[in-house]
C-alpha atoms as a PDB file:
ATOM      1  CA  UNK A   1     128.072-111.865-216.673  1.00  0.00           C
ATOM      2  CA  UNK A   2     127.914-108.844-214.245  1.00  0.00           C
ATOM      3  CA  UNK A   3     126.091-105.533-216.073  1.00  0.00           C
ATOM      4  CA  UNK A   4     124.462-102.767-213.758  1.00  0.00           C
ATOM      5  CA  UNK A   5     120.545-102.517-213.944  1.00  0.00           C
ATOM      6  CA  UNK A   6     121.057 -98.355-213.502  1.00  0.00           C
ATOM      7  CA  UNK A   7     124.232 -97.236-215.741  1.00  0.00           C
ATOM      8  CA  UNK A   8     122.758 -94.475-216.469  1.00  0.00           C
ATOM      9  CA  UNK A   9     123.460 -92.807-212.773  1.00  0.00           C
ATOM     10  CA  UNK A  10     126.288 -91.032-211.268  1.00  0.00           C
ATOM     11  CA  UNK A  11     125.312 -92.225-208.054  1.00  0.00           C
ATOM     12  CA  UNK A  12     126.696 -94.846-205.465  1.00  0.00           C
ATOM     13  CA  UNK A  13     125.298 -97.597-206.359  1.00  0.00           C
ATOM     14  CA  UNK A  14     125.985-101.623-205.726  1.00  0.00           C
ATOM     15  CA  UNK A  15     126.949-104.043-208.316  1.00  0.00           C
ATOM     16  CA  UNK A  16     124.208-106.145-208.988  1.00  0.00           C
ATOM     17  CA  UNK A  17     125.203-109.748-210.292  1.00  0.00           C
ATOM     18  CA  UNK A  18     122.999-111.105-213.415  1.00  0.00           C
ATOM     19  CA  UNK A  19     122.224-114.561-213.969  1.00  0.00           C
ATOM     20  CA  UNK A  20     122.991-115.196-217.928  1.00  0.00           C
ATOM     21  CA  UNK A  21     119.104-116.360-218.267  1.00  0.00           C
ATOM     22  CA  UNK A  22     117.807-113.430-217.700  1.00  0.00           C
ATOM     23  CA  UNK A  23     120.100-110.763-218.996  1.00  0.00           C
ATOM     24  CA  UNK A  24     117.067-110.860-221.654  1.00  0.00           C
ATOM     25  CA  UNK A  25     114.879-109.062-219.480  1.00  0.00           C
ATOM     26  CA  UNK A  26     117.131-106.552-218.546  1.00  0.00           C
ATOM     27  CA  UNK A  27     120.024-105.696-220.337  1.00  0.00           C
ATOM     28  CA  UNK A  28     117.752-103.376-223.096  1.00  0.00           C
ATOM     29  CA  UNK A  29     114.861-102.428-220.678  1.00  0.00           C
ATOM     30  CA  UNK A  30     113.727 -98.881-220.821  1.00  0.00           C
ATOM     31  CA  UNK A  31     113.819 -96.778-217.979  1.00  0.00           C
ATOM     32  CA  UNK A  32     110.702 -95.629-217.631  1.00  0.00           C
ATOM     33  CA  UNK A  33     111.085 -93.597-214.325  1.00  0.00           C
ATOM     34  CA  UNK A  34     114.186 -91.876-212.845  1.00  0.00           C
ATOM     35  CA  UNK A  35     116.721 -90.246-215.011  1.00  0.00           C
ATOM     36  CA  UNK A  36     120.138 -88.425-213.927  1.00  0.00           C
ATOM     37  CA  UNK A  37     119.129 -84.709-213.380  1.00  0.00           C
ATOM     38  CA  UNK A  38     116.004 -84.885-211.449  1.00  0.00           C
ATOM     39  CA  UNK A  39     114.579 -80.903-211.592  1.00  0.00           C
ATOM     40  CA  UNK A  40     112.681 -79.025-208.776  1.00  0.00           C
ATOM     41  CA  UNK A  41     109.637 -79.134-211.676  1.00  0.00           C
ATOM     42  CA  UNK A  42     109.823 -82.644-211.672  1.00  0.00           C
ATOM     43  CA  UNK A  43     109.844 -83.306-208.187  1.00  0.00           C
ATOM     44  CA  UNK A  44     106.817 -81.263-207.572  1.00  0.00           C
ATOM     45  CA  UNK A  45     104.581 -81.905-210.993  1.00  0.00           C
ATOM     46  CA  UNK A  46     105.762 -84.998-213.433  1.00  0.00           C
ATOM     47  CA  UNK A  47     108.423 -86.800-213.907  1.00  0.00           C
ATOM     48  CA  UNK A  48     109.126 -88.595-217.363  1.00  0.00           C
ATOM     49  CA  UNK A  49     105.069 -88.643-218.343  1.00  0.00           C
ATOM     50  CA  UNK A  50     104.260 -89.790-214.454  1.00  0.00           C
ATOM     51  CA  UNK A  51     102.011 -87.431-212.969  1.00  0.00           C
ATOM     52  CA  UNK A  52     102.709 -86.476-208.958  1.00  0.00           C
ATOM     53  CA  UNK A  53      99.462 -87.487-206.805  1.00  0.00           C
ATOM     54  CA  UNK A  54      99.937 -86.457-203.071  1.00  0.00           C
ATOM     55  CA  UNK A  55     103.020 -86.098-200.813  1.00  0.00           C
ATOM     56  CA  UNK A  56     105.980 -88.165-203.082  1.00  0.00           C
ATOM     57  CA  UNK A  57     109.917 -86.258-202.542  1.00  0.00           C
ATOM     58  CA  UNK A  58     113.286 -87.131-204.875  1.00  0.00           C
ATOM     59  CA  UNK A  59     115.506 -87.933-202.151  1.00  0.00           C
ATOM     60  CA  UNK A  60     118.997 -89.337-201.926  1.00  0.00           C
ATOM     61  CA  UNK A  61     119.797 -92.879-200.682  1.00  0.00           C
ATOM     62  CA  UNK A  62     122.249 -95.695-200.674  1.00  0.00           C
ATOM     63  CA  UNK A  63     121.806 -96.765-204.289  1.00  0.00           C
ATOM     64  CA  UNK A  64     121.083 -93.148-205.840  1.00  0.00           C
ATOM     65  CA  UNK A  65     118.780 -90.773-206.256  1.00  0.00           C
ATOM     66  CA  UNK A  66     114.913 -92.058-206.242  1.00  0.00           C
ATOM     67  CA  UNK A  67     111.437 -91.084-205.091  1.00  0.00           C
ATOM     68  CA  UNK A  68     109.944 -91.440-201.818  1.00  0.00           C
ATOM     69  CA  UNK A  69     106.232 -91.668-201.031  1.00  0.00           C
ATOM     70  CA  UNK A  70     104.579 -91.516-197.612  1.00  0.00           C
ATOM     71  CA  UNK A  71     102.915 -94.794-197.544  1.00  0.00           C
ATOM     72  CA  UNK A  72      99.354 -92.955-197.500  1.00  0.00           C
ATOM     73  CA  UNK A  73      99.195 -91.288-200.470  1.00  0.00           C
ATOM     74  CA  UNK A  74     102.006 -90.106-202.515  1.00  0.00           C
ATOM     75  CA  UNK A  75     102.551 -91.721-205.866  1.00  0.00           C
ATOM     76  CA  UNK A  76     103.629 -91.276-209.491  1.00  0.00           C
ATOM     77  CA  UNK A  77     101.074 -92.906-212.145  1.00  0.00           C
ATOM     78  CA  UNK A  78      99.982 -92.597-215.460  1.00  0.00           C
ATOM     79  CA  UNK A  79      97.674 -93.930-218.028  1.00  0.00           C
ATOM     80  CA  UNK A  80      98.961 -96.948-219.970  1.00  0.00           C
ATOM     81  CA  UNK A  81      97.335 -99.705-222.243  1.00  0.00           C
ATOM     82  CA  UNK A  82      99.061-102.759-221.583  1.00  0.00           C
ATOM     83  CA  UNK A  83      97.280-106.053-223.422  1.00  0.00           C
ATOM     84  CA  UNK A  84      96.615-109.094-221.482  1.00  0.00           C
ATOM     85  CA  UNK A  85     100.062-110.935-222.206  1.00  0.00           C
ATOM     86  CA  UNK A  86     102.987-112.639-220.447  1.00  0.00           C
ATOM     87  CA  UNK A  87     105.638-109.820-219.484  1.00  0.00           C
ATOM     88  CA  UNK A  88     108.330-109.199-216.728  1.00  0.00           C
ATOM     89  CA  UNK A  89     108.561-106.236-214.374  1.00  0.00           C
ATOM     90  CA  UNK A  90     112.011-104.790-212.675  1.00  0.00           C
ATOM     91  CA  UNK A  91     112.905-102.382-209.563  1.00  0.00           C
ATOM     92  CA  UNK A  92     115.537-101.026-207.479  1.00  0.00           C
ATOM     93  CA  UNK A  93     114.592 -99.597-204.062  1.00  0.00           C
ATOM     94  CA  UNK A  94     115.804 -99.074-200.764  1.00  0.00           C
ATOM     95  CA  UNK A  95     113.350-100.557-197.981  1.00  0.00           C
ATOM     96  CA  UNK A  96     112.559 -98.228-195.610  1.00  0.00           C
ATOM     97  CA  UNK A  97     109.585-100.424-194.104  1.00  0.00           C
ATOM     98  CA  UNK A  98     109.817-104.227-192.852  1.00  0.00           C
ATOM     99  CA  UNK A  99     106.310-104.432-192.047  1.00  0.00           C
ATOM    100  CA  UNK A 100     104.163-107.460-193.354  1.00  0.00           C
ATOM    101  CA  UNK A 101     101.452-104.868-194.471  1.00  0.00           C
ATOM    102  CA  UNK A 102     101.572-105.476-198.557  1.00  0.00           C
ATOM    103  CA  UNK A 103     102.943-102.069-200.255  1.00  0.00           C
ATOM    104  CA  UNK A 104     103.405-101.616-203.526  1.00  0.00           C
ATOM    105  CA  UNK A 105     106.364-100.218-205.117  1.00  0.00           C
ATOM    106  CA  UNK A 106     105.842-100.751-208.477  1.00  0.00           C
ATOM    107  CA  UNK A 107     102.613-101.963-210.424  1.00  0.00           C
ATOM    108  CA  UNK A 108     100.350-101.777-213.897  1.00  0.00           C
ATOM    109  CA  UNK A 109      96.655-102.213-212.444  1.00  0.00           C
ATOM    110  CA  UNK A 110      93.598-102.269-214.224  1.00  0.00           C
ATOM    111  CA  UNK A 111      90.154-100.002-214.151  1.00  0.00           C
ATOM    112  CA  UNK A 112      88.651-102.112-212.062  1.00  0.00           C
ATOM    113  CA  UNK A 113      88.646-101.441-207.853  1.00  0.00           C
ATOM    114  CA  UNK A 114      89.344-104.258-205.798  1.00  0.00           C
ATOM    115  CA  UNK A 115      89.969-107.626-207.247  1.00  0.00           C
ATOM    116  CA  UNK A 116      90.884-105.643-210.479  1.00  0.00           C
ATOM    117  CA  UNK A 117      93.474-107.232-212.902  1.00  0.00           C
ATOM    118  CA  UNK A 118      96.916-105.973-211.963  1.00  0.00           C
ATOM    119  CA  UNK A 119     101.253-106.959-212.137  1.00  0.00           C
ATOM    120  CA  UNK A 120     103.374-106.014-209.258  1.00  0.00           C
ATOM    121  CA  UNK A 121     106.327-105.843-206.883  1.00  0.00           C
ATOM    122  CA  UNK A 122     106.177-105.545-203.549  1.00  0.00           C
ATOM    123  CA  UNK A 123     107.146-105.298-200.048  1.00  0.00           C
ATOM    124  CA  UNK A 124     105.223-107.792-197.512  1.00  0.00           C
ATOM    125  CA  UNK A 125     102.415-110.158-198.663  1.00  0.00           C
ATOM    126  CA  UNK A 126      99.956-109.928-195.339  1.00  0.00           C
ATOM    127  CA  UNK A 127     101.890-112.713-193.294  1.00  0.00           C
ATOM    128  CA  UNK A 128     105.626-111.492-193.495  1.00  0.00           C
ATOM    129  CA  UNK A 129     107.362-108.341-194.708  1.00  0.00           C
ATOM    130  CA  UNK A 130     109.198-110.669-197.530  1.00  0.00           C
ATOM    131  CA  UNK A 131     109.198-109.218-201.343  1.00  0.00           C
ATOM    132  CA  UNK A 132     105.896-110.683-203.011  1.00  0.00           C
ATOM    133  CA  UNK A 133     105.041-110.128-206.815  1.00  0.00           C
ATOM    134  CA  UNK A 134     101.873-110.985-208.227  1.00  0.00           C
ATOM    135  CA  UNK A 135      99.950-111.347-211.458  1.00  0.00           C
ATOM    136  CA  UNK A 136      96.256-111.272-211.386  1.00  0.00           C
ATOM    137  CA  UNK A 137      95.243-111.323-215.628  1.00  0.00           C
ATOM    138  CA  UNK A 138      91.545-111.307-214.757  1.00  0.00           C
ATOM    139  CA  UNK A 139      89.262-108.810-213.076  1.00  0.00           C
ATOM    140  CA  UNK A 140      86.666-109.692-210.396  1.00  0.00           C
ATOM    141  CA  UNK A 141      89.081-113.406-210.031  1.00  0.00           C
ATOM    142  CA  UNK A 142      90.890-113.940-207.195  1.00  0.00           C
ATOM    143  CA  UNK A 143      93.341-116.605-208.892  1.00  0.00           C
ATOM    144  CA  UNK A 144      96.923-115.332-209.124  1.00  0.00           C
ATOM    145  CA  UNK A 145     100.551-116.326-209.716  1.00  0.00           C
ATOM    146  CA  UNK A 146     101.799-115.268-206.773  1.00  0.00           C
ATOM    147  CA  UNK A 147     106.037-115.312-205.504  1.00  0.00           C
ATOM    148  CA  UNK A 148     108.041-114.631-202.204  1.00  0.00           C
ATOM    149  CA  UNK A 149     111.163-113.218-201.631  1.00  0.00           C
ATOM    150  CA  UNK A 150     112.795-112.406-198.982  1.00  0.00           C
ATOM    151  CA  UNK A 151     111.988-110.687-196.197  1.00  0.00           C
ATOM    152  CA  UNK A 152     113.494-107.200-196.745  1.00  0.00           C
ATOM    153  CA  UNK A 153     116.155-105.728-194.478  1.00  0.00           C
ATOM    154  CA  UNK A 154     115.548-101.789-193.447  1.00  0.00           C
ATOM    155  CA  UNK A 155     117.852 -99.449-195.581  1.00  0.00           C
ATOM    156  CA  UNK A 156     119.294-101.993-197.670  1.00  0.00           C
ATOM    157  CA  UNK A 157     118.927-101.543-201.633  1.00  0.00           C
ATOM    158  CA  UNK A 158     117.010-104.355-203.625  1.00  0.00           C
ATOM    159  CA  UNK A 159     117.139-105.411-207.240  1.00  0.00           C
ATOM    160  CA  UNK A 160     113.633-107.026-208.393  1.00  0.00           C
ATOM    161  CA  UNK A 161     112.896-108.909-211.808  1.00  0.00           C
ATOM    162  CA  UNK A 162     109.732-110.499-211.483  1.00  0.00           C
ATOM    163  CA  UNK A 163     108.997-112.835-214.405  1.00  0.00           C
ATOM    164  CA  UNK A 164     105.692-114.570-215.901  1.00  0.00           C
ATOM    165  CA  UNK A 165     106.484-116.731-218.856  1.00  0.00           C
ATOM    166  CA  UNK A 166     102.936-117.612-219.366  1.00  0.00           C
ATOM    167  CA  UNK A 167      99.857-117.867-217.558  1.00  0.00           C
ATOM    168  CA  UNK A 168     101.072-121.172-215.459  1.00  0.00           C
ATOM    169  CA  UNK A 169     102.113-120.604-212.001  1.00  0.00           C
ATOM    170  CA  UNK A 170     104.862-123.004-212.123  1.00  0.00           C
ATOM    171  CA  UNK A 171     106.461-121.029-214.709  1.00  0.00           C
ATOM    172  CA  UNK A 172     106.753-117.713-212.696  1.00  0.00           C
ATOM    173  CA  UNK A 173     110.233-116.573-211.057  1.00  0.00           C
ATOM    174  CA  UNK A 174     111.813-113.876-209.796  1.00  0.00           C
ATOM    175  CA  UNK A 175     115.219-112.553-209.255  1.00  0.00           C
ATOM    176  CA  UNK A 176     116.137-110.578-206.198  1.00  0.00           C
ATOM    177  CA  UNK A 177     119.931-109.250-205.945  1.00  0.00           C
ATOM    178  CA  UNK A 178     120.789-111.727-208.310  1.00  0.00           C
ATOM    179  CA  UNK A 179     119.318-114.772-206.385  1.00  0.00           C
ATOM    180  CA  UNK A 180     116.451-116.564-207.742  1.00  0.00           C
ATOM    181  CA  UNK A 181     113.641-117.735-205.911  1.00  0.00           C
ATOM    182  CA  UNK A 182     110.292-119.736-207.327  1.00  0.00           C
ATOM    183  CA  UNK A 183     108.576-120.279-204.066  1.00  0.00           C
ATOM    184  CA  UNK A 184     104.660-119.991-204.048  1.00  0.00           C
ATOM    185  CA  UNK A 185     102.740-117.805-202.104  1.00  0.00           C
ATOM    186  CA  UNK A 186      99.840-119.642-200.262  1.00  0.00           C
ATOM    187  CA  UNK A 187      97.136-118.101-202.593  1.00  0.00           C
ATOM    188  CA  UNK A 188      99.094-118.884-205.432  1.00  0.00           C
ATOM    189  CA  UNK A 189      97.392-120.449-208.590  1.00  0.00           C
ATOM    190  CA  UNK A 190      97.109-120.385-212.317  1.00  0.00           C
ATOM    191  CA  UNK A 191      95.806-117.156-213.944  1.00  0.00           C
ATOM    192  CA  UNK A 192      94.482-116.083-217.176  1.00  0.00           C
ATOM    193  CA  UNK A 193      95.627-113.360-219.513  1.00  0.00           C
ATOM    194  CA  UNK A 194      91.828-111.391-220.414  1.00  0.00           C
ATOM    195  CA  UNK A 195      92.146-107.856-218.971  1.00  0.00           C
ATOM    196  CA  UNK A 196      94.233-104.725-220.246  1.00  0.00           C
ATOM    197  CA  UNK A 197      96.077-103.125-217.449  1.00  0.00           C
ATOM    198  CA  UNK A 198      95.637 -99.036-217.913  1.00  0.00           C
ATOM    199  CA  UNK A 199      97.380 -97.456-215.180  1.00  0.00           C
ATOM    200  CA  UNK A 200     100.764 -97.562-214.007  1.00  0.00           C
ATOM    201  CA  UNK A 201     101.890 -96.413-210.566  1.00  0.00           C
ATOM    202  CA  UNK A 202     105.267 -95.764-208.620  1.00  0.00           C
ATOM    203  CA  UNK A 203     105.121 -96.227-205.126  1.00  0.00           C
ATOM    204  CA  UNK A 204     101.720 -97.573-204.963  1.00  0.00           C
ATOM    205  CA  UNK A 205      98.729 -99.659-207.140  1.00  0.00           C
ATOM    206  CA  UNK A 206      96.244 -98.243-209.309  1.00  0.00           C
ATOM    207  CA  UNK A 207      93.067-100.716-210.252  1.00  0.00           C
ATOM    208  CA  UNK A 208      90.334 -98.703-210.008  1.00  0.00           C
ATOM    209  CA  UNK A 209      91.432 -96.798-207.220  1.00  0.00           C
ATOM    210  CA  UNK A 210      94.377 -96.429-205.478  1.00  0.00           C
ATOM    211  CA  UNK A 211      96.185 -98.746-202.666  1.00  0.00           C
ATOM    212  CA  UNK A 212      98.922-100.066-200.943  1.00  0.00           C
ATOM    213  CA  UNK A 213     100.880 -97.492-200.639  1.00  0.00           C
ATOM    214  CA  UNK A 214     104.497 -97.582-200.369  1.00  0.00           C
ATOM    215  CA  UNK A 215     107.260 -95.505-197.976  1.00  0.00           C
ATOM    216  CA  UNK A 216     110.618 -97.289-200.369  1.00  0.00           C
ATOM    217  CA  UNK A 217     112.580 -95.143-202.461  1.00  0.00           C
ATOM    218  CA  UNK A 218     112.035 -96.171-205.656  1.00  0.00           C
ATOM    219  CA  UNK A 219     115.181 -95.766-208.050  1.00  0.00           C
ATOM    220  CA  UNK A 220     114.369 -97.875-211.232  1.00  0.00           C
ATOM    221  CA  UNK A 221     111.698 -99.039-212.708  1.00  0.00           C
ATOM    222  CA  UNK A 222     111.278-101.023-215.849  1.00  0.00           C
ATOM    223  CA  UNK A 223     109.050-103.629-217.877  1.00  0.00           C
ATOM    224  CA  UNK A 224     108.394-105.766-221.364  1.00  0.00           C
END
């Protein structure tokens, strides 16, 4: 079964190839980001309920039109309650960094700073500038499912469905361009599901305060 994850775009994009068991996850997500049209009002204030922090531009790229941050402190966020639950996340963004310095492109963080409860995608884990996605359900723990992708290459366009069936590391996956991949990361390990996540963030991760910033275009975002 092949269905686009953005068919809502006039823009270029690439075909994106769906395994059938997880056409679930995607083929009635919301977009919750980046719609056709993007005005000059959105660019420089909010952009479907996401409030602009910093320096963050709509720019075009290989798979469309998306939103760029500066690695240092543009983002898109806003205030969400998300219960403590199992749940999937999905992306598509172009790399424009291969470093192994962990950036966020897409997260739901808790109010906590630091070892705060948080779900995310992103690019390069601390070791290598592979994709990483994490799920840390408790604050002030540092057990988390943890996966790696691959390591990104610069100006190509990535698909991401990052999936956590339960609580169990073992039962984690994620999809990237179609391929899936189940390998650990080192720190990998069973989490629990206690704290509500409240903010959401484009281009960087909110728990607490904000981090890991990331320099990808960002054209899709999605989660449920």
């Amino acid at each position: 079964m092949s269905k686009s994850l953005i068919p809502w775009t006039s823009q270029p994009q690439t075909p994106v190839e769906l395994n059938p068991d997880y056409v679930k996850y995607v083929s009635t997500a919301r977009v919750w980001s980046l719609p056709p049209g993007i005005s000059a009002e959105a660019k420089q204030n909010s952009l479907g309920g996401f409030a602009k922090t910093g320096t963050i531009d709509v720019v075009p790229s290989p798979g469309g039109v998306g939103v760029k941050g500066d690695g240092t402190t543009g983002l898109y966020s806003r205030i969400v309650s998300v219960t403590p639950q199992a749940m999937w996340l999905a992306v598509r963004f172009v790399a424009n960094s291969t470093s192994a310095t962990q950036k966020e492109v897409y997260a739901l963080g808790s109010a906590s700073a630091s070892v705060g409860a948080f779900c995310g995608i992103a690019v390069g884990d601390g070791s290598t500038a592979a994709i990483f996605t994490q799920f840390r359900g408790t604050d002030g723990v540092d057990d988390f499912i943890g996966k790696l992708g691959p390591v990104v290459e610069l100006g190509k366009v990535y698909t991401v469905v990052a999936v956590y069936p339960s609580a169990a590391k073992a039962a984690a996956y994620m999809y990237v361009n179609g391929v899936k991949y189940v390998t650990d990361s080192a720190t990998s390990w069973n989490t629990t599901f206690t704290n509500t996540r409240v903010n959401e963030a484009i281009v960087a991760l909110i728990r607490g305060v904000t981090g890991t910033y990331s320099s990808d275009t960002l054209l899709f975002t999605a989660r449920g």
